[in-house]
N, C-alpha and C. Protein backbone atom coordinates (compact mmCIF):
# COMPACT_ATOMS: atom_id res chain seq x y z
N UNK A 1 0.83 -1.19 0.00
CA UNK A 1 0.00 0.00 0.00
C UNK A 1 0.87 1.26 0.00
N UNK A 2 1.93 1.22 0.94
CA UNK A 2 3.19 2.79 0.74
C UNK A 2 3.82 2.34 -0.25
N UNK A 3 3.85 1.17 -0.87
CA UNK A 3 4.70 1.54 -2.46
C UNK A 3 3.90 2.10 -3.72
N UNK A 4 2.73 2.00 -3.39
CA UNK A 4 1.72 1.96 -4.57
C UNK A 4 1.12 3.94 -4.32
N UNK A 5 1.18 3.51 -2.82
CA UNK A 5 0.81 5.22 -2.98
C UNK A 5 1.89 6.49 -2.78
N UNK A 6 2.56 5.72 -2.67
CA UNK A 6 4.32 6.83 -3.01
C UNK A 6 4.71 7.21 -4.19
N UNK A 7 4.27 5.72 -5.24
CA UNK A 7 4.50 5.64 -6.87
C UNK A 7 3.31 7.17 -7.23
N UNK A 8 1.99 6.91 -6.81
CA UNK A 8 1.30 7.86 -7.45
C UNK A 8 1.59 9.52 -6.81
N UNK A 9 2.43 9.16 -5.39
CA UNK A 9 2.54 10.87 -4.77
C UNK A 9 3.87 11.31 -5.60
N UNK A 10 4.48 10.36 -5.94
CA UNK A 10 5.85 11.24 -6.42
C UNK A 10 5.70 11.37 -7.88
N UNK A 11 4.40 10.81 -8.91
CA UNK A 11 4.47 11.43 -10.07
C UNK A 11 3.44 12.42 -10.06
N UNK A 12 2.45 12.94 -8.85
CA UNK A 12 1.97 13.72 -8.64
C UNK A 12 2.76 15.33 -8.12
N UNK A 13 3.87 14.80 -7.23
CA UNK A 13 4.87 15.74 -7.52
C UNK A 13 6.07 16.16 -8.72
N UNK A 14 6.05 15.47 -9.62
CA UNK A 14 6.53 15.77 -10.76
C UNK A 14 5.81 16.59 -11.88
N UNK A 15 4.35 15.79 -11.61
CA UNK A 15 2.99 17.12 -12.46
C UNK A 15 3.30 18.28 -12.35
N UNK A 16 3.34 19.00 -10.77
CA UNK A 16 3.23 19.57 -9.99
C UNK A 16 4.50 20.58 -10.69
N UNK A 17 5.64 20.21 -10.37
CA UNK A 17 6.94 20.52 -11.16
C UNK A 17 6.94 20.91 -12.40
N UNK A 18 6.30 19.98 -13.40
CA UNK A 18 6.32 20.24 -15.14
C UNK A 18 5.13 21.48 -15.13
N UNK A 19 3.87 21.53 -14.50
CA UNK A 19 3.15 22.88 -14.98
C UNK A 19 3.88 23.94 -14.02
N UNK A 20 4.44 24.08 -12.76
CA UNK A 20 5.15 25.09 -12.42
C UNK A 20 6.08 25.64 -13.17
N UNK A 21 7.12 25.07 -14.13
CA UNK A 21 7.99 25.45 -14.56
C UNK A 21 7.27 26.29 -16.19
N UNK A 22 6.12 25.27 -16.65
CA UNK A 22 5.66 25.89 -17.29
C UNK A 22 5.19 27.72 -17.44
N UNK A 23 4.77 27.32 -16.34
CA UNK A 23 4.01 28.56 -16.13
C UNK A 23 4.73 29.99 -15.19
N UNK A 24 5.60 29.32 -14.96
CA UNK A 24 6.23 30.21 -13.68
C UNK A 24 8.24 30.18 -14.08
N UNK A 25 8.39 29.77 -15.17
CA UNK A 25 9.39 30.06 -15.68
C UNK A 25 10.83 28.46 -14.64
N UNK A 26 11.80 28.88 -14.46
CA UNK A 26 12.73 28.30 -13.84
C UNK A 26 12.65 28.09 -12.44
N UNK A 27 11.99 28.77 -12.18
CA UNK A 27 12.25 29.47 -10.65
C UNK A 27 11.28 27.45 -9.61
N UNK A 28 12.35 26.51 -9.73
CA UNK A 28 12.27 25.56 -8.98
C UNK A 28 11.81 25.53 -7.53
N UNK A 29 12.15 26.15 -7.09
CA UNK A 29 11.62 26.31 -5.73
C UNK A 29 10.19 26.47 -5.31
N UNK A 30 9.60 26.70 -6.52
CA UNK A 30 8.13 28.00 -6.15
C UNK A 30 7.26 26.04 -6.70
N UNK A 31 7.88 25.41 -7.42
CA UNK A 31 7.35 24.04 -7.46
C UNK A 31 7.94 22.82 -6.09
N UNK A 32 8.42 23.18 -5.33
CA UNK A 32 8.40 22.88 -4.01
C UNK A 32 8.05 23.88 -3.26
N UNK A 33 7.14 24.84 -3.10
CA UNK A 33 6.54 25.33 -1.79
C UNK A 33 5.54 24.84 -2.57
N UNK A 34 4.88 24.95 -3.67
CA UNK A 34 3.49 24.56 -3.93
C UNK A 34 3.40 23.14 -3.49
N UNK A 35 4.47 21.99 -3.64
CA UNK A 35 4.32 20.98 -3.19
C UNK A 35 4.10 20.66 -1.79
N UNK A 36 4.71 21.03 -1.10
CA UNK A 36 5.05 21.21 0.39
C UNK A 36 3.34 22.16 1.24
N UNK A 37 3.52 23.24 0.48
CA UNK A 37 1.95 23.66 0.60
C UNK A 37 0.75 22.66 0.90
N UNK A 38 1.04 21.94 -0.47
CA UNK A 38 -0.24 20.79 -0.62
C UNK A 38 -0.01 20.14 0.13
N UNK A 39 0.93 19.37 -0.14
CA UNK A 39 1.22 17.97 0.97
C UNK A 39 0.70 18.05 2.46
N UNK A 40 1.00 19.59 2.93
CA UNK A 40 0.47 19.86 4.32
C UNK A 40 -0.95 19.96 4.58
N UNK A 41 -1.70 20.39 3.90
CA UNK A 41 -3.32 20.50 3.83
C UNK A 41 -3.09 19.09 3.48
N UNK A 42 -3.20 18.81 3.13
CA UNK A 42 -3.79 16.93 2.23
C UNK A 42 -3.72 16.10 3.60
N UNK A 43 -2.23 16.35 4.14
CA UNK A 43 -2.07 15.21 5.11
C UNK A 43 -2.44 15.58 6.73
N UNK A 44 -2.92 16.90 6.46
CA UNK A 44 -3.65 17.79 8.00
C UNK A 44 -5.48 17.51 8.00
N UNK A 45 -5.86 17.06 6.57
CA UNK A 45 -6.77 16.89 6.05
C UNK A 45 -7.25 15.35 5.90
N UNK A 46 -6.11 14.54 6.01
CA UNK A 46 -6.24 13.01 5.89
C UNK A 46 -6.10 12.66 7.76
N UNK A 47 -5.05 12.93 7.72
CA UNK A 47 -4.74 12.69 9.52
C UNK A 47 -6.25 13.28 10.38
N UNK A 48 -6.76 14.72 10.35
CA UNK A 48 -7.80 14.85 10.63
C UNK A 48 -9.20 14.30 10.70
N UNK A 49 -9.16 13.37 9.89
CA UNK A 49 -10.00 12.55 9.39
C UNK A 49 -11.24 13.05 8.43
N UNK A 50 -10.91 13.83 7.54
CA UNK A 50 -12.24 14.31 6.48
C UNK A 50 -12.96 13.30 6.19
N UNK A 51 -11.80 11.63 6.05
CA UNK A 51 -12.00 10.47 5.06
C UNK A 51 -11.61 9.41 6.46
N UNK A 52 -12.58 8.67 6.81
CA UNK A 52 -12.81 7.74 7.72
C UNK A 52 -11.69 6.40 6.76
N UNK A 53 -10.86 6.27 7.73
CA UNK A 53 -9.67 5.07 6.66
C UNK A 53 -9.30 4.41 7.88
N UNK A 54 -9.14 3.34 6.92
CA UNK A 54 -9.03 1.73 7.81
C UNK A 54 -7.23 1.84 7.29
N UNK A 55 -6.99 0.81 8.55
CA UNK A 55 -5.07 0.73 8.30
C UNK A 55 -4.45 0.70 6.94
N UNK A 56 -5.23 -0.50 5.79
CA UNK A 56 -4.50 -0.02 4.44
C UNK A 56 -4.95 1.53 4.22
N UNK A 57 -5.80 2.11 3.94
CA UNK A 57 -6.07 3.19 3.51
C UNK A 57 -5.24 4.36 3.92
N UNK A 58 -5.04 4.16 5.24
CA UNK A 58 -4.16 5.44 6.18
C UNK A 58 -2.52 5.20 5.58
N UNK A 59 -1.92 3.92 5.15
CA UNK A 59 -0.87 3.02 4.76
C UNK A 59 -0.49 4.06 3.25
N UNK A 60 -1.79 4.21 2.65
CA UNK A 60 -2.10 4.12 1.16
C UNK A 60 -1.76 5.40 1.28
N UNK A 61 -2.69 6.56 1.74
CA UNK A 61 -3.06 7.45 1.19
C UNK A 61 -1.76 8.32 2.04
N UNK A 62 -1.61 8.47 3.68
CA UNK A 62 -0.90 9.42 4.58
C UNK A 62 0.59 8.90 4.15
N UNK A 63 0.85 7.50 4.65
CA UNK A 63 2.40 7.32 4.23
C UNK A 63 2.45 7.10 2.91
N UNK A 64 2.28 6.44 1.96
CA UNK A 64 2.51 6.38 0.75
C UNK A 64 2.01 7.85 -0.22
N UNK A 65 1.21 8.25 -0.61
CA UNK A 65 0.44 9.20 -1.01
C UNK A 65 1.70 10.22 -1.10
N UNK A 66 1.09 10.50 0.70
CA UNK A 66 1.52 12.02 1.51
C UNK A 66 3.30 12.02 1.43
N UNK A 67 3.80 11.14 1.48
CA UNK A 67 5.03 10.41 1.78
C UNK A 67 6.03 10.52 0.15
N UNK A 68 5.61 10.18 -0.49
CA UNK A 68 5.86 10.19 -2.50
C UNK A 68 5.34 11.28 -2.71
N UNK A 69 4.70 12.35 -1.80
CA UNK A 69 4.55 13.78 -2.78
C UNK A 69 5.29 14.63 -1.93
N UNK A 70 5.71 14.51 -1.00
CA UNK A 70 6.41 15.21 -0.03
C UNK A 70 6.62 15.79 1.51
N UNK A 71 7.98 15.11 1.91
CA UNK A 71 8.29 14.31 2.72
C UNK A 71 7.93 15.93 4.21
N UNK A 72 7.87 16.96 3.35
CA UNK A 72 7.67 18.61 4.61
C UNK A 72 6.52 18.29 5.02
N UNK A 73 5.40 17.25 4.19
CA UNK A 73 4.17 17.35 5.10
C UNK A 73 4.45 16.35 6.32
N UNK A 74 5.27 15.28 6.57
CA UNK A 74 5.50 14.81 7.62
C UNK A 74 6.27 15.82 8.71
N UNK A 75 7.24 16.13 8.19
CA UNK A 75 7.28 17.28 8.91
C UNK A 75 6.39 18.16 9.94
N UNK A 76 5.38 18.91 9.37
CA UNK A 76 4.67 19.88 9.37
C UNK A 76 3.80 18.85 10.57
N UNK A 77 3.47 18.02 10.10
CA UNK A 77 2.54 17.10 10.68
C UNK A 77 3.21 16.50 12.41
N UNK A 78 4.42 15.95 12.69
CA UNK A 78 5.22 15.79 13.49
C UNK A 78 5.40 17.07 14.52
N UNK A 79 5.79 18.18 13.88
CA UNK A 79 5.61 19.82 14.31
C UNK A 79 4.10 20.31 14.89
N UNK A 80 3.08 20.04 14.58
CA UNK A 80 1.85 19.83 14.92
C UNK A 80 1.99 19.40 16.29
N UNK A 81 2.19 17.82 16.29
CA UNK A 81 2.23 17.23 17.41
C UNK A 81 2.75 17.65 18.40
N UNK A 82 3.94 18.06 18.27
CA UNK A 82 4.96 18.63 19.13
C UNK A 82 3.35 20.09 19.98
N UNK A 83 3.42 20.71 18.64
CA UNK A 83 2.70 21.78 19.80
C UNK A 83 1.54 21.82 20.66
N UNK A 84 1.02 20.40 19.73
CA UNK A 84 -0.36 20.20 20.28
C UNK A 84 -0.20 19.69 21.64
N UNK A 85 0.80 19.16 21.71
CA UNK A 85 1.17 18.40 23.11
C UNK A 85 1.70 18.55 23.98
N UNK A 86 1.82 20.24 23.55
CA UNK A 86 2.38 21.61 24.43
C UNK A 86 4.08 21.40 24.66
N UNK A 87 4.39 20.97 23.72
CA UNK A 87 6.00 20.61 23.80
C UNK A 87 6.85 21.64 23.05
N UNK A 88 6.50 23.37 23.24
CA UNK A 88 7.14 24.37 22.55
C UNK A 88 8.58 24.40 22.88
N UNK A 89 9.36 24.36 23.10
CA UNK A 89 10.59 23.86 23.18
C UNK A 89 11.35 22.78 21.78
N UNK A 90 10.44 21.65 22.32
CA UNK A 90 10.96 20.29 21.88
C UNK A 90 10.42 20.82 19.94
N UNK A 91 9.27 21.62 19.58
CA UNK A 91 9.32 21.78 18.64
C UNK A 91 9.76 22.89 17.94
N UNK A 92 10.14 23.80 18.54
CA UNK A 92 11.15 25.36 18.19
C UNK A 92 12.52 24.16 18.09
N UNK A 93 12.95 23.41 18.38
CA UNK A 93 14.68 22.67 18.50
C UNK A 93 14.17 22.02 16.90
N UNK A 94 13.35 21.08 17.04
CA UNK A 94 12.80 20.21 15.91
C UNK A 94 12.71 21.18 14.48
N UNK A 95 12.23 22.10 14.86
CA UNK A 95 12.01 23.01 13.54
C UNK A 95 13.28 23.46 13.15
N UNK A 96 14.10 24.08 14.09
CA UNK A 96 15.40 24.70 13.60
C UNK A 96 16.60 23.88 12.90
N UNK A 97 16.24 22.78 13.87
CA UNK A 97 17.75 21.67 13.58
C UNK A 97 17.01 21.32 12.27
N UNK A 98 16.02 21.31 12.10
CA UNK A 98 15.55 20.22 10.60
C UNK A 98 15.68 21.12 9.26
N UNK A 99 15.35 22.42 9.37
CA UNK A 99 15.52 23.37 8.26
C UNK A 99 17.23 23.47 8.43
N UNK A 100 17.93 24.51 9.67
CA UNK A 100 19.08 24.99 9.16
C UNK A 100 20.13 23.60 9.39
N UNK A 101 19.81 22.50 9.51
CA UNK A 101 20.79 21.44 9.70
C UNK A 101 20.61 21.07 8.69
N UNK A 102 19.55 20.86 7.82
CA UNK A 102 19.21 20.15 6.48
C UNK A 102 19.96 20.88 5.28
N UNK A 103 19.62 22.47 5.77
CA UNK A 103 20.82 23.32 4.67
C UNK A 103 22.08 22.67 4.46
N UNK A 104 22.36 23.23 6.14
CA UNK A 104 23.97 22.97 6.19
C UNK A 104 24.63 21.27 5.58
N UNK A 105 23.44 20.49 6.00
CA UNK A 105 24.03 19.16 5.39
C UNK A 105 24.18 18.84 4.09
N UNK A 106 23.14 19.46 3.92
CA UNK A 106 23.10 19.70 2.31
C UNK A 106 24.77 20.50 1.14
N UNK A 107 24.77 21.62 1.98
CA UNK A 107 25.66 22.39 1.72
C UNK A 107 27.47 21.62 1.47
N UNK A 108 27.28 20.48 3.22
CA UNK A 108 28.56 19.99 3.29
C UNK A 108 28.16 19.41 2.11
N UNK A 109 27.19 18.36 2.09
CA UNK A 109 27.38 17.05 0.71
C UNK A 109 27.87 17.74 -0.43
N UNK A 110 27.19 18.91 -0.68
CA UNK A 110 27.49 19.39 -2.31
C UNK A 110 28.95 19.91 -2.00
N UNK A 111 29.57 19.94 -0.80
CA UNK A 111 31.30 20.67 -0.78
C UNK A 111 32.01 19.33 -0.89
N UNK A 112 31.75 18.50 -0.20
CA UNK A 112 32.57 17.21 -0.04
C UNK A 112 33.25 16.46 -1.90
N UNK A 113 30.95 16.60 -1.87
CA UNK A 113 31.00 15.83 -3.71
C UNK A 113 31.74 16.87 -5.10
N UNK A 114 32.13 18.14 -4.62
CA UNK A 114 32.74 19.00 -5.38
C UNK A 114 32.11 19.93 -6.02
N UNK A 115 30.76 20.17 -5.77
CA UNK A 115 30.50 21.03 -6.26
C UNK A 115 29.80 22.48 -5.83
């Protein structure tokens, strides 16, 4: 069920990509916030329960789906938790280390790999 619905979230994020670029020129990024955008409503919207889902379905649609179109709505969703559960701390650390650590890791890989 998460392979089948990852297959359809990640060519749903590639759609997503080919009319952004269309329409909105190069500018890559603006086809990951729209992704990241969605992904967060969809999976604040699935987790919420709009759609009453039995274990494959939640399998299908939240991890596979939500999961193959993009990985910030887990995020976002995890970050949720944190505040809902009054853990402002534990999710101000979670938020920071995951954006500016993700840069920076990012940053080393592309220095290491040479470019």
């Amino acid at each position: 069920m998460i392979g089948i619905g990852g297959f359809f979230g990640s060519i749903a994020r590639y759609g997503v990509y080919i009319i952004t670029l269309r329409h909105l020129g190069e500018k890559t990024y603006l086809a990951t916030l729209i992704v990241n955008l969605i992904g967060c409503l969809l999976i604040g919207l699935l987790a919420g329960g709009l759609l009453k889902l039995n274990q494959n379905q939640n399998l299908l649609l939240i991890t596979g789906l939500c999961g193959g179109f993009t990985t910030f709505s887990a995020f976002a969703f995890d970050g949720f938790k944190l505040l809902k559960s009054g853990m402002y701390f534990d999710f101000a650390l979670y938020a920071i280390v995951s954006v500016v650590g993700g840069a920076l890791l990012c940053f080393l890989g592309l220095s290491v790999s040479g470019k």
